[in-house]
PDB file of N, CA and C in Angstrom:
ATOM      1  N   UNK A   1      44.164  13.663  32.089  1.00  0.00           N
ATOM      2  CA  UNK A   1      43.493  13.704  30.817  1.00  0.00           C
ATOM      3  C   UNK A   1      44.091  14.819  29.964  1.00  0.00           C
ATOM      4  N   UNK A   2      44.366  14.330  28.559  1.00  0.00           N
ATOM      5  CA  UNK A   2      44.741  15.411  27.551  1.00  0.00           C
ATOM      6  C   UNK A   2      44.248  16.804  27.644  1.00  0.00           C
ATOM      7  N   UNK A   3      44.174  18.112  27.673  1.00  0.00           N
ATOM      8  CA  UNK A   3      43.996  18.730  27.007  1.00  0.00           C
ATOM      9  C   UNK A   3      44.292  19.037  25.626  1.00  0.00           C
ATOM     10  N   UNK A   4      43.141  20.019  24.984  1.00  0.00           N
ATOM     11  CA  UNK A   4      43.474  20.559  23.290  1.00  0.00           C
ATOM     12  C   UNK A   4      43.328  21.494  23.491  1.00  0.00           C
ATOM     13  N   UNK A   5      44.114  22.148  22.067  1.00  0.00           N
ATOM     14  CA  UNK A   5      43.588  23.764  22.300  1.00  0.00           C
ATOM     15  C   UNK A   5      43.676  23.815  20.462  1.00  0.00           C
ATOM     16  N   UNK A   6      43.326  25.217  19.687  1.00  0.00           N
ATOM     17  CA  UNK A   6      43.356  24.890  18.549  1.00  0.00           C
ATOM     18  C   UNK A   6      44.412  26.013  18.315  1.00  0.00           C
ATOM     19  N   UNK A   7      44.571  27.093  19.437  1.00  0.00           N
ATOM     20  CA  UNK A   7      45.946  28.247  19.388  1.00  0.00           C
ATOM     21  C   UNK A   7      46.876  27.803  20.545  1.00  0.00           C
ATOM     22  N   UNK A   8      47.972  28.414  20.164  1.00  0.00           N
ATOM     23  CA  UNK A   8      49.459  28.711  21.255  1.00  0.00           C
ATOM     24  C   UNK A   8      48.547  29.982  22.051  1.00  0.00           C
ATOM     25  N   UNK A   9      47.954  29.233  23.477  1.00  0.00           N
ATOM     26  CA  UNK A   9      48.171  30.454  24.410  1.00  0.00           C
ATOM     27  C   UNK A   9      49.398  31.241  24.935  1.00  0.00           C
ATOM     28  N   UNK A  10      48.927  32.518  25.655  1.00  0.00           N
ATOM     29  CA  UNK A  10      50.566  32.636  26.677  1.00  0.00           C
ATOM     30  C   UNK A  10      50.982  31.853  27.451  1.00  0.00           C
ATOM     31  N   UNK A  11      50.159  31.096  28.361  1.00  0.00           N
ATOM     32  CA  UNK A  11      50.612  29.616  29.165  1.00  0.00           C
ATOM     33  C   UNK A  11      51.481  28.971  28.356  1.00  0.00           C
ATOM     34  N   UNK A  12      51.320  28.552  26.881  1.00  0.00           N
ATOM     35  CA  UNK A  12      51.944  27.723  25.963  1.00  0.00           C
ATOM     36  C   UNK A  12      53.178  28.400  25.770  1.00  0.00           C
ATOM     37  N   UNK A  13      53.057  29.359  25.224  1.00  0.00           N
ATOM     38  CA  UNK A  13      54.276  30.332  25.165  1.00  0.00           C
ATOM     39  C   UNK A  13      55.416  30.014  26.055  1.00  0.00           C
ATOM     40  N   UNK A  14      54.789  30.700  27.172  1.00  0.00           N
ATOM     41  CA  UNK A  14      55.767  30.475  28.313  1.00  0.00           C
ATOM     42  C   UNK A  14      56.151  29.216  28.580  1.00  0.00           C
ATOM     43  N   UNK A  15      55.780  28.718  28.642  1.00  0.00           N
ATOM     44  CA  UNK A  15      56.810  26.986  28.678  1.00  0.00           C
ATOM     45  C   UNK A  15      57.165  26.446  27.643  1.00  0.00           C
ATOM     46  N   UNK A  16      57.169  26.796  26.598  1.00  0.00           N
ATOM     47  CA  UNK A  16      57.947  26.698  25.204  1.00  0.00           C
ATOM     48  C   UNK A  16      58.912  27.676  25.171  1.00  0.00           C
ATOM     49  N   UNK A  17      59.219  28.664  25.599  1.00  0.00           N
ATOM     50  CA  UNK A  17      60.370  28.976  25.771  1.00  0.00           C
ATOM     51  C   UNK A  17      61.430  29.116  26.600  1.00  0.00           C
ATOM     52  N   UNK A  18      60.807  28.166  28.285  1.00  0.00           N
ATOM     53  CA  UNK A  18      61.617  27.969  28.993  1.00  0.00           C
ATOM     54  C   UNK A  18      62.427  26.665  28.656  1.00  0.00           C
ATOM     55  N   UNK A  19      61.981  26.005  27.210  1.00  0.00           N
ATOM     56  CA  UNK A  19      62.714  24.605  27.865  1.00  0.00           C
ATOM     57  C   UNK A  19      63.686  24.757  26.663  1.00  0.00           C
ATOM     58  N   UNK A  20      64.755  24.143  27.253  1.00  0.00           N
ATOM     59  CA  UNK A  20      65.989  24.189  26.553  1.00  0.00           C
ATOM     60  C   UNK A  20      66.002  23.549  25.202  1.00  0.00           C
ATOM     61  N   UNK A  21      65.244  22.499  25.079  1.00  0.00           N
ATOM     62  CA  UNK A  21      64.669  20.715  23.877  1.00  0.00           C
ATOM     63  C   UNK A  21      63.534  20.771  24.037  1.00  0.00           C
ATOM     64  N   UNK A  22      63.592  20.563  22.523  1.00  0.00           N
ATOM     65  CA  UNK A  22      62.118  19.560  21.989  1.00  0.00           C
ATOM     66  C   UNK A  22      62.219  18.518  21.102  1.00  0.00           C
ATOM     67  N   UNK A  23      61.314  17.745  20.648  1.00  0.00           N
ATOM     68  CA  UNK A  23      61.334  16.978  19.584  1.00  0.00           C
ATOM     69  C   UNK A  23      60.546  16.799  18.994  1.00  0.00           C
ATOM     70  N   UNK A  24      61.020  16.535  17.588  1.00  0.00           N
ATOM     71  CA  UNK A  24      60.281  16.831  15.943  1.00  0.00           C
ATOM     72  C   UNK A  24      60.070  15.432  15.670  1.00  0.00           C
ATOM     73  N   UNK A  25      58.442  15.033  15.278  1.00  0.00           N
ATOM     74  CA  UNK A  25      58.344  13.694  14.919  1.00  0.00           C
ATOM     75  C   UNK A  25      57.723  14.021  13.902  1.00  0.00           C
ATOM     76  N   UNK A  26      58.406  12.897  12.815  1.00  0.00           N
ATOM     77  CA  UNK A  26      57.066  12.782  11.617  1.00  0.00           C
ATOM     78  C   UNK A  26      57.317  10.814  11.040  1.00  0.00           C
ATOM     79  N   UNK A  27      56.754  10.730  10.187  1.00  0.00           N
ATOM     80  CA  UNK A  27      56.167   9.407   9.737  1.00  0.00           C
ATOM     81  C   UNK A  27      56.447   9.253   8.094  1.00  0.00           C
ATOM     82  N   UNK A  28      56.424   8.312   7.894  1.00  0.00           N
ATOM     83  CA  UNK A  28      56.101   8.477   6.140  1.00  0.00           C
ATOM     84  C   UNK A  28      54.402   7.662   6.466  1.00  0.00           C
ATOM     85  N   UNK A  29      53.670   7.803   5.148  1.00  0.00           N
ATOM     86  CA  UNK A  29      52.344   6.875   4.495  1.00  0.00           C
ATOM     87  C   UNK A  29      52.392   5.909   4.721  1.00  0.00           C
ATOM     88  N   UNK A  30      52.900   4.849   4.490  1.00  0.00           N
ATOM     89  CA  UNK A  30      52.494   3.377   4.229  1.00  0.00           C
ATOM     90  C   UNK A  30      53.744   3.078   5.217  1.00  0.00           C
ATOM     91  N   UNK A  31      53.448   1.566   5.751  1.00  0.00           N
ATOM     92  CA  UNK A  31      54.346   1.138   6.762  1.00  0.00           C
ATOM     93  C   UNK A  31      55.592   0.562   6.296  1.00  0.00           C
ATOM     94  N   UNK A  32      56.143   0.982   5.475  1.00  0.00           N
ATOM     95  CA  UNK A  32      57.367   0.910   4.906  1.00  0.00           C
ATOM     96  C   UNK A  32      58.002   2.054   5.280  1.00  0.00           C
ATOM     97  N   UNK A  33      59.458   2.020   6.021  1.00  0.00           N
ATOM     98  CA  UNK A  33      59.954   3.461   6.090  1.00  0.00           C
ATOM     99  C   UNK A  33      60.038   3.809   7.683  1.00  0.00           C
ATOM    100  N   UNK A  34      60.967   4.687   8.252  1.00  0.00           N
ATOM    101  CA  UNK A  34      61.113   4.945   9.374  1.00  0.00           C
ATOM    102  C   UNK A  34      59.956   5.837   9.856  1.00  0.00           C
ATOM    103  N   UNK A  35      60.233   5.527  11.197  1.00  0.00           N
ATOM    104  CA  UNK A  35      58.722   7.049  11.848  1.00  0.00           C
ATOM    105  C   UNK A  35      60.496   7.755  12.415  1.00  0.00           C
ATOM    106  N   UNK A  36      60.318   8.921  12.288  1.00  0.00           N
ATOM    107  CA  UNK A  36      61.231   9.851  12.965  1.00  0.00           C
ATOM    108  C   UNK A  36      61.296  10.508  13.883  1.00  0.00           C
ATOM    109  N   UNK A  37      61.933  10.722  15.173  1.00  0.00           N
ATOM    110  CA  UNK A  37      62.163  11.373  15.848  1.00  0.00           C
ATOM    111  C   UNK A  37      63.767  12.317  16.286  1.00  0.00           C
ATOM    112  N   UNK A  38      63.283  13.795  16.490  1.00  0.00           N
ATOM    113  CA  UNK A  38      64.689  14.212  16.501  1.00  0.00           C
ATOM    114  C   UNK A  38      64.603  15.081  17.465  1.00  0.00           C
ATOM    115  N   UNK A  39      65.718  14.984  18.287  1.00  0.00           N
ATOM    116  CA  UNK A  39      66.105  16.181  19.137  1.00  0.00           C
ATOM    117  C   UNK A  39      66.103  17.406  18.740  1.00  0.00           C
ATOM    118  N   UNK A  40      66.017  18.656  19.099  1.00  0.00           N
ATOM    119  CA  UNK A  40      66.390  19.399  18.479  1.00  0.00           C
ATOM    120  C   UNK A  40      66.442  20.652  19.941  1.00  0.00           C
ATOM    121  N   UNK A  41      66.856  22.129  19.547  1.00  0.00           N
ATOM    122  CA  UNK A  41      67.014  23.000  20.760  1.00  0.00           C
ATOM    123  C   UNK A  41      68.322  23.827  20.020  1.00  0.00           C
ATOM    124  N   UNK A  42      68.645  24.627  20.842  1.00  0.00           N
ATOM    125  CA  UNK A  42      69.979  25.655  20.548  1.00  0.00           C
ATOM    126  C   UNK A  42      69.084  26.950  20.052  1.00  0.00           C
ATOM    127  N   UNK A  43      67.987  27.485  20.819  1.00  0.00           N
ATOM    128  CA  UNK A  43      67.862  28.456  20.325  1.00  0.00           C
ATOM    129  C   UNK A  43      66.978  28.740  18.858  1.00  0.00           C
ATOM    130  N   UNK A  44      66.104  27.586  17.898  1.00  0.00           N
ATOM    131  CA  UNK A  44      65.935  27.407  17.268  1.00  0.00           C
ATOM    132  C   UNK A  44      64.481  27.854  16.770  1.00  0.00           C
ATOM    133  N   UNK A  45      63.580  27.637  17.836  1.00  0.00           N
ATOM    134  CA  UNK A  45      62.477  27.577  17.310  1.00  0.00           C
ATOM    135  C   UNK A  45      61.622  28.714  17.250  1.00  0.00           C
ATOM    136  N   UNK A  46      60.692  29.287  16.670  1.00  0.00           N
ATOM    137  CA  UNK A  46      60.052  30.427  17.431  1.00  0.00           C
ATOM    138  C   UNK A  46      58.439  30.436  17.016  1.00  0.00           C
ATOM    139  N   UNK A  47      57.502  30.947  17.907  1.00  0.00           N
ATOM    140  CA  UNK A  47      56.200  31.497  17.522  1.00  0.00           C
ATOM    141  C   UNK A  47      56.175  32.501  16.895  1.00  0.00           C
ATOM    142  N   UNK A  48      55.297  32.133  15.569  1.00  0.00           N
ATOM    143  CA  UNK A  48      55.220  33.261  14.556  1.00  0.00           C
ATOM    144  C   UNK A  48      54.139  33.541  15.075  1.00  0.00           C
ATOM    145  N   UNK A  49      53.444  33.394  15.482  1.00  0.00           N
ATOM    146  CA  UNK A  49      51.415  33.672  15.760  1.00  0.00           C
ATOM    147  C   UNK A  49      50.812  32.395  16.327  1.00  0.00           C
ATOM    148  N   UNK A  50      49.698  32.515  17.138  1.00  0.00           N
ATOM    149  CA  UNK A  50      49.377  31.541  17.991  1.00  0.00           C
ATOM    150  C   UNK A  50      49.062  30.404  17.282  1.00  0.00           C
ATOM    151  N   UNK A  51      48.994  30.199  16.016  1.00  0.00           N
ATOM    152  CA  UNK A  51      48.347  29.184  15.444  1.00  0.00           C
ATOM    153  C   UNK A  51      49.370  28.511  14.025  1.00  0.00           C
ATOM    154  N   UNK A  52      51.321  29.354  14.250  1.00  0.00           N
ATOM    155  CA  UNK A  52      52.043  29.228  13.329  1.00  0.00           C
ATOM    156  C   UNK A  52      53.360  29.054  13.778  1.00  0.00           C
ATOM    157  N   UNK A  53      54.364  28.674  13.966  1.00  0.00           N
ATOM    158  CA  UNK A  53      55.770  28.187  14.597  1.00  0.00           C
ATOM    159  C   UNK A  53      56.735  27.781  13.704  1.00  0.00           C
ATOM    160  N   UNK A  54      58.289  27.831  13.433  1.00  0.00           N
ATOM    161  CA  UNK A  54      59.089  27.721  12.969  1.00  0.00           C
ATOM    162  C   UNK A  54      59.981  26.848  13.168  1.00  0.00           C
ATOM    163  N   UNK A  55      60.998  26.434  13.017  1.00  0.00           N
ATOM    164  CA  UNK A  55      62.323  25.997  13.570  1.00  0.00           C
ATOM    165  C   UNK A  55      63.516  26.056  12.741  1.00  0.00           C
ATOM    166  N   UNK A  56      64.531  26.306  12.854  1.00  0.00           N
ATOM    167  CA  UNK A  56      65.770  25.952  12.495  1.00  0.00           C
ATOM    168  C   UNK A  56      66.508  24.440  12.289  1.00  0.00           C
ATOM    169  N   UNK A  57      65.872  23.990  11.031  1.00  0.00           N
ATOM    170  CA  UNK A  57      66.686  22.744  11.042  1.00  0.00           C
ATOM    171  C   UNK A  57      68.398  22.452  10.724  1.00  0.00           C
ATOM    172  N   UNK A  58      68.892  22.371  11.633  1.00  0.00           N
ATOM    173  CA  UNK A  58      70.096  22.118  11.748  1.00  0.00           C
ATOM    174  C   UNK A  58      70.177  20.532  11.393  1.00  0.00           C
ATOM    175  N   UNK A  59      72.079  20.864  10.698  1.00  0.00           N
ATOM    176  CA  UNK A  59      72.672  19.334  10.286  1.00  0.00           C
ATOM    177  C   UNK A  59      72.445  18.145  11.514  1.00  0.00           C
ATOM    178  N   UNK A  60      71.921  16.951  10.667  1.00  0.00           N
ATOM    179  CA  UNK A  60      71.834  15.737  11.594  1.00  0.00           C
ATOM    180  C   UNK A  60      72.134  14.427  10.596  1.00  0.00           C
ATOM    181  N   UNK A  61      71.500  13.587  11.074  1.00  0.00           N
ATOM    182  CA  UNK A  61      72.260  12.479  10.641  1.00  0.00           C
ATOM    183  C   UNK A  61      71.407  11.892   9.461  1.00  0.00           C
ATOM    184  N   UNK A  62      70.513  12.824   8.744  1.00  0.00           N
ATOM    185  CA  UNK A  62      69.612  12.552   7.512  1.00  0.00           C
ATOM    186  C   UNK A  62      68.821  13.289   7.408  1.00  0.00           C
ATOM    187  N   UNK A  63      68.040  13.395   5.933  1.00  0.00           N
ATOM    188  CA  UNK A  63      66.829  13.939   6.255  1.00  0.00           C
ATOM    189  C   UNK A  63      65.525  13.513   6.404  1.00  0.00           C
ATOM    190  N   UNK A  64      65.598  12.367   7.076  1.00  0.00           N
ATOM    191  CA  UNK A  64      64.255  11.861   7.117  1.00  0.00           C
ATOM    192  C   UNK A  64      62.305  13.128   7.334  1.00  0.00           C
ATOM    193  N   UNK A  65      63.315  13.858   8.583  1.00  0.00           N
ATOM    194  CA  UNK A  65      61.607  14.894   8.808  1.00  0.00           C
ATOM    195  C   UNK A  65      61.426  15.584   7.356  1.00  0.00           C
ATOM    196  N   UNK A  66      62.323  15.970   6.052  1.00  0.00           N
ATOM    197  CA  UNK A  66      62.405  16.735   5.054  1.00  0.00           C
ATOM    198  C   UNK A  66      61.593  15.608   4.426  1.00  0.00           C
ATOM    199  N   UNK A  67      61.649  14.780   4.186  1.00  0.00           N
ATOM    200  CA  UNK A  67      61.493  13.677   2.775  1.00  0.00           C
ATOM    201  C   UNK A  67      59.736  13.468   3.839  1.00  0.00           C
ATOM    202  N   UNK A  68      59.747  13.383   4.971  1.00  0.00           N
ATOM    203  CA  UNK A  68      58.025  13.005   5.396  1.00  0.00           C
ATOM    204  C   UNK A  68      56.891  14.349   5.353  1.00  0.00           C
ATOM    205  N   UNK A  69      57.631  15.194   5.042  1.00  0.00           N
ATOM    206  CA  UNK A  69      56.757  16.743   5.185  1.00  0.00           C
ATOM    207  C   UNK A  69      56.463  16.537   3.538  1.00  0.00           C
ATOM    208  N   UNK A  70      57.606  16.404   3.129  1.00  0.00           N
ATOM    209  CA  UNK A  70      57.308  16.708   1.240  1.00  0.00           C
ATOM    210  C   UNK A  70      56.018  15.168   0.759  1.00  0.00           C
ATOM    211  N   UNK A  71      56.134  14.386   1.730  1.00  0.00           N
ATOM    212  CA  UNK A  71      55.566  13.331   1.560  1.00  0.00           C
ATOM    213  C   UNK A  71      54.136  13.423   2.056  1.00  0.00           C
ATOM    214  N   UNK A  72      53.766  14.164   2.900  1.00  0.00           N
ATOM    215  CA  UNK A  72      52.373  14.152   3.786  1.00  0.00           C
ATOM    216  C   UNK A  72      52.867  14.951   4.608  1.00  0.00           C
ATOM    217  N   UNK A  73      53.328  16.124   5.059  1.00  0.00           N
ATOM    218  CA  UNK A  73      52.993  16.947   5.594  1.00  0.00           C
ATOM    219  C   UNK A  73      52.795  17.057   6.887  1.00  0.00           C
ATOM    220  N   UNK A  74      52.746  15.953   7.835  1.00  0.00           N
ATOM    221  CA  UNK A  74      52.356  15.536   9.032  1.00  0.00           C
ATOM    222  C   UNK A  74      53.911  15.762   9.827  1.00  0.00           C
ATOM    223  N   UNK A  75      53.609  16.202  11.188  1.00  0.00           N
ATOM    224  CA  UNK A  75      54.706  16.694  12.171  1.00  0.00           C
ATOM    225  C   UNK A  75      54.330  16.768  13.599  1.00  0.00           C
ATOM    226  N   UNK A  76      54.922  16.459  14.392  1.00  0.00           N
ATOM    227  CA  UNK A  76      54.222  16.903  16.089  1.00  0.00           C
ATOM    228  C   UNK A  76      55.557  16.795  16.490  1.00  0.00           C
ATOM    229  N   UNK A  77      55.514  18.075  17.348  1.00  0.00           N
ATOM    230  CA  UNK A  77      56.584  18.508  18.250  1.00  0.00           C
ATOM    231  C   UNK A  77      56.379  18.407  19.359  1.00  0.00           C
ATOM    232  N   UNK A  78      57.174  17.872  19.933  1.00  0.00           N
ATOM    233  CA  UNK A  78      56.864  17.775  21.624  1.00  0.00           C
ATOM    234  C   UNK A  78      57.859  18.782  22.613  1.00  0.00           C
ATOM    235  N   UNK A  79      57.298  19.705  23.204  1.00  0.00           N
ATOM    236  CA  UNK A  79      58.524  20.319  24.371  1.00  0.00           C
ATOM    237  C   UNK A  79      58.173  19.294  25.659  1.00  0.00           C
ATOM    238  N   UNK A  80      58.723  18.976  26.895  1.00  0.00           N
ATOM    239  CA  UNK A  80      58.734  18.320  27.942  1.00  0.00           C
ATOM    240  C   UNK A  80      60.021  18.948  28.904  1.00  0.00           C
ATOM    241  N   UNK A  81      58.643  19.585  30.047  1.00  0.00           N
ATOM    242  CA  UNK A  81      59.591  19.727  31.467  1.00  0.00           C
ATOM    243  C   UNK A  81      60.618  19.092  31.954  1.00  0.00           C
ATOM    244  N   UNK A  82      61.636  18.996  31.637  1.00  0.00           N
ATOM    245  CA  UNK A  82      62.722  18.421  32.465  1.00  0.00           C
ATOM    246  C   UNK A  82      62.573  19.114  33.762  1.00  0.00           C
ATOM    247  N   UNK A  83      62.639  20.350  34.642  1.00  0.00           N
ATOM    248  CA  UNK A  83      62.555  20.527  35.635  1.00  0.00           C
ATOM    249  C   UNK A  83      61.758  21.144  35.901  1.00  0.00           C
ATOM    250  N   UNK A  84      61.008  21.254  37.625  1.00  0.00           N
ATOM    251  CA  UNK A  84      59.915  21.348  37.923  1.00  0.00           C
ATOM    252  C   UNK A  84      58.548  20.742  37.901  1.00  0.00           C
ATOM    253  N   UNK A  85      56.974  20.814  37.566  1.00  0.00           N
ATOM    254  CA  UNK A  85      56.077  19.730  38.003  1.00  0.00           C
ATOM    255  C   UNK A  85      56.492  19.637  36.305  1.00  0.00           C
ATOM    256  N   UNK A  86      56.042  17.581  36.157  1.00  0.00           N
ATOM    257  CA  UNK A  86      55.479  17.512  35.236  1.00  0.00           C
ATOM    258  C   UNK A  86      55.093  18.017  33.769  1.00  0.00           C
ATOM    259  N   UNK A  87      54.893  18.240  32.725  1.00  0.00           N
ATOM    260  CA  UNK A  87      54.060  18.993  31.612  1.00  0.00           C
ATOM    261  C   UNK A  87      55.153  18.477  30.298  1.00  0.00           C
ATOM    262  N   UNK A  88      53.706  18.019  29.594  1.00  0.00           N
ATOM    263  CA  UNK A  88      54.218  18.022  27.887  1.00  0.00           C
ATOM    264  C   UNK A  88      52.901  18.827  27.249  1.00  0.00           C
ATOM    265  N   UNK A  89      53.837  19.137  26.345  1.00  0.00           N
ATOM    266  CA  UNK A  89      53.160  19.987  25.004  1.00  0.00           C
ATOM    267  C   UNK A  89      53.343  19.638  23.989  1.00  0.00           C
ATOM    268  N   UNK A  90      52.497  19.134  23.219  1.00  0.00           N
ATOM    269  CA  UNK A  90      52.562  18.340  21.800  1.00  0.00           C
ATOM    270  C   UNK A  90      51.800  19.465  20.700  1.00  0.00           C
ATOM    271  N   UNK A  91      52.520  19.847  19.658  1.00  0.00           N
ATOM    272  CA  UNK A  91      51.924  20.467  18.628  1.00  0.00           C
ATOM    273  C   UNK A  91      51.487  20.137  17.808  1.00  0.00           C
ATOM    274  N   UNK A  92      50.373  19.289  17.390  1.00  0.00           N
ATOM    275  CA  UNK A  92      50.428  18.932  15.989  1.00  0.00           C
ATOM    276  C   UNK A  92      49.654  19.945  14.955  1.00  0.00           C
ATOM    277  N   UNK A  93      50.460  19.221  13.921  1.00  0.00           N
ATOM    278  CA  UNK A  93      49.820  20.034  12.551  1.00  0.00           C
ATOM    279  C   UNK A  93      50.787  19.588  11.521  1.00  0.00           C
ATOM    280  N   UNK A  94      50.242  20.936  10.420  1.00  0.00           N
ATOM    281  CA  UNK A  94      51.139  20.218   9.019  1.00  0.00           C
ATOM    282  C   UNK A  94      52.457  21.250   8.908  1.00  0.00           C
ATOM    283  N   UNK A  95      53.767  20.592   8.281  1.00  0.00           N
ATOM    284  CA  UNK A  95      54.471  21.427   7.875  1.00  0.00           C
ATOM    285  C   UNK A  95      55.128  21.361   6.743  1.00  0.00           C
ATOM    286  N   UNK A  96      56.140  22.475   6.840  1.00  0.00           N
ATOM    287  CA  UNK A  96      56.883  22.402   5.054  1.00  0.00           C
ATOM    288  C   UNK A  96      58.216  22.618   5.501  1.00  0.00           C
ATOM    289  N   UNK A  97      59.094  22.355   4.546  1.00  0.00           N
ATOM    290  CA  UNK A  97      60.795  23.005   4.802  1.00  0.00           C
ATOM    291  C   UNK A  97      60.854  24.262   3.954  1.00  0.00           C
ATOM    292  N   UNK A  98      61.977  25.457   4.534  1.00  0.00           N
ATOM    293  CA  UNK A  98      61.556  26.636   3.289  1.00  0.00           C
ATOM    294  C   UNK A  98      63.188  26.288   3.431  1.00  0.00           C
ATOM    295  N   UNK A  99      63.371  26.703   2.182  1.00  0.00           N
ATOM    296  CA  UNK A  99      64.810  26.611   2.135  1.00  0.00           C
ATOM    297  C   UNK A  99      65.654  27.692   2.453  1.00  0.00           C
ATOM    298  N   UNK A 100      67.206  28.266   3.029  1.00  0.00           N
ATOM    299  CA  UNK A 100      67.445  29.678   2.450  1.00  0.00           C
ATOM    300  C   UNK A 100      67.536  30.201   1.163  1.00  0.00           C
ATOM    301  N   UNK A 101      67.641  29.712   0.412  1.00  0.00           N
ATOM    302  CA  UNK A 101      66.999  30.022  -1.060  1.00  0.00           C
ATOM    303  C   UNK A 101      65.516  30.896  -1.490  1.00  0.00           C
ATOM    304  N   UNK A 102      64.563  29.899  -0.525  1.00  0.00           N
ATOM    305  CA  UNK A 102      62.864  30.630  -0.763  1.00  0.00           C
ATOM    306  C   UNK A 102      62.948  31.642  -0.557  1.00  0.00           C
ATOM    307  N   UNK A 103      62.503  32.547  -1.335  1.00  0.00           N
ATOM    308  CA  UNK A 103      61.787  34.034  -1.298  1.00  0.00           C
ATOM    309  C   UNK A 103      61.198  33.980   0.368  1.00  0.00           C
ATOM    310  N   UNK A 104      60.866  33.009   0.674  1.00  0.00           N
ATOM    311  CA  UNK A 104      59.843  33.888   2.405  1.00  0.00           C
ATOM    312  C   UNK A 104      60.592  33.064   3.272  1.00  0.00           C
ATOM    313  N   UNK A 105      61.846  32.889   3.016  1.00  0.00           N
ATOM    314  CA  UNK A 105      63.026  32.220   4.222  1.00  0.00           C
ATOM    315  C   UNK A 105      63.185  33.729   5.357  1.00  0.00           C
ATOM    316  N   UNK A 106      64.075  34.640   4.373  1.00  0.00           N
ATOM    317  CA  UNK A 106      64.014  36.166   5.264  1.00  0.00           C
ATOM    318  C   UNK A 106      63.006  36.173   6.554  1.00  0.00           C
ATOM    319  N   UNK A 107      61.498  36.434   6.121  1.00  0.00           N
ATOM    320  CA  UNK A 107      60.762  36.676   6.388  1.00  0.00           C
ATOM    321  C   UNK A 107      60.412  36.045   7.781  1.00  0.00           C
ATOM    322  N   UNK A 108      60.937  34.671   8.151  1.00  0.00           N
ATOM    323  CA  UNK A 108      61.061  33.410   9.026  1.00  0.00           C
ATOM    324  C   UNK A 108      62.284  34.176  10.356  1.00  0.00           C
ATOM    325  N   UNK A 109      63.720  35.057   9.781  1.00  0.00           N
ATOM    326  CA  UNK A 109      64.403  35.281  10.493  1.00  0.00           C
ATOM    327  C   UNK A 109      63.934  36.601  11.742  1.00  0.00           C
ATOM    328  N   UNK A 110      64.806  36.305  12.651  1.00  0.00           N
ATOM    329  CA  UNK A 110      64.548  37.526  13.298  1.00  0.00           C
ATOM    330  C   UNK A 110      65.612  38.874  13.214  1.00  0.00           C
TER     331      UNK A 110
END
């Protein structure tokens, strides 16, 4: 059975940063239009605060997750154990793209 939680515990933590991949899904509104899913990993992502997370979107083969955030806002990330027992972690919530341009891009780096 699912668990929820409404913060990133340290449990969460810690297995979000052991795994090498995750993946970024989003959707458009109306059933016209791709649902998206993307690999992603290299070091990219990070916890800003238990209830706030980042990523590095790197070049791919469109921007579909850009055009569904500006569209509705909707996103779920999944990390998944490749080794050892079992475990997925699904994030959902809303997100935005900041550009390096935005004033609070800096602010995102480490």
């Amino acid at each position: 059975m699912a668990k929820t939680a409404t913060s990133l515990s340290d449990t969460h933590a810690e297995f979000i940063r052991s795994q090498n991949m995750f993946f970024v899904g989003t959707a458009p509104v109306g059933a016209r239009g791709h649902i998206n899913v993307s690999p992603k990993g290299m070091d990219t992502f990070r916890i800003l605060n238990p209830t706030a997370i980042a990523y590095l979107d790197l070049t791919g083969s469109g921007v579909e997750t850009i055009a569904h955030l500006r569209e509705n806002g909707r996103i779920v990330i999944m990390f998944c154990a490749f080794q050892g027992p079992p475990n997925i972690l699904r994030l959902y919530g809303r997100g935005r793209s900041v550009k390096p341009e935005d004033v609070e891009f800096p602010s995102l780096q480490e």
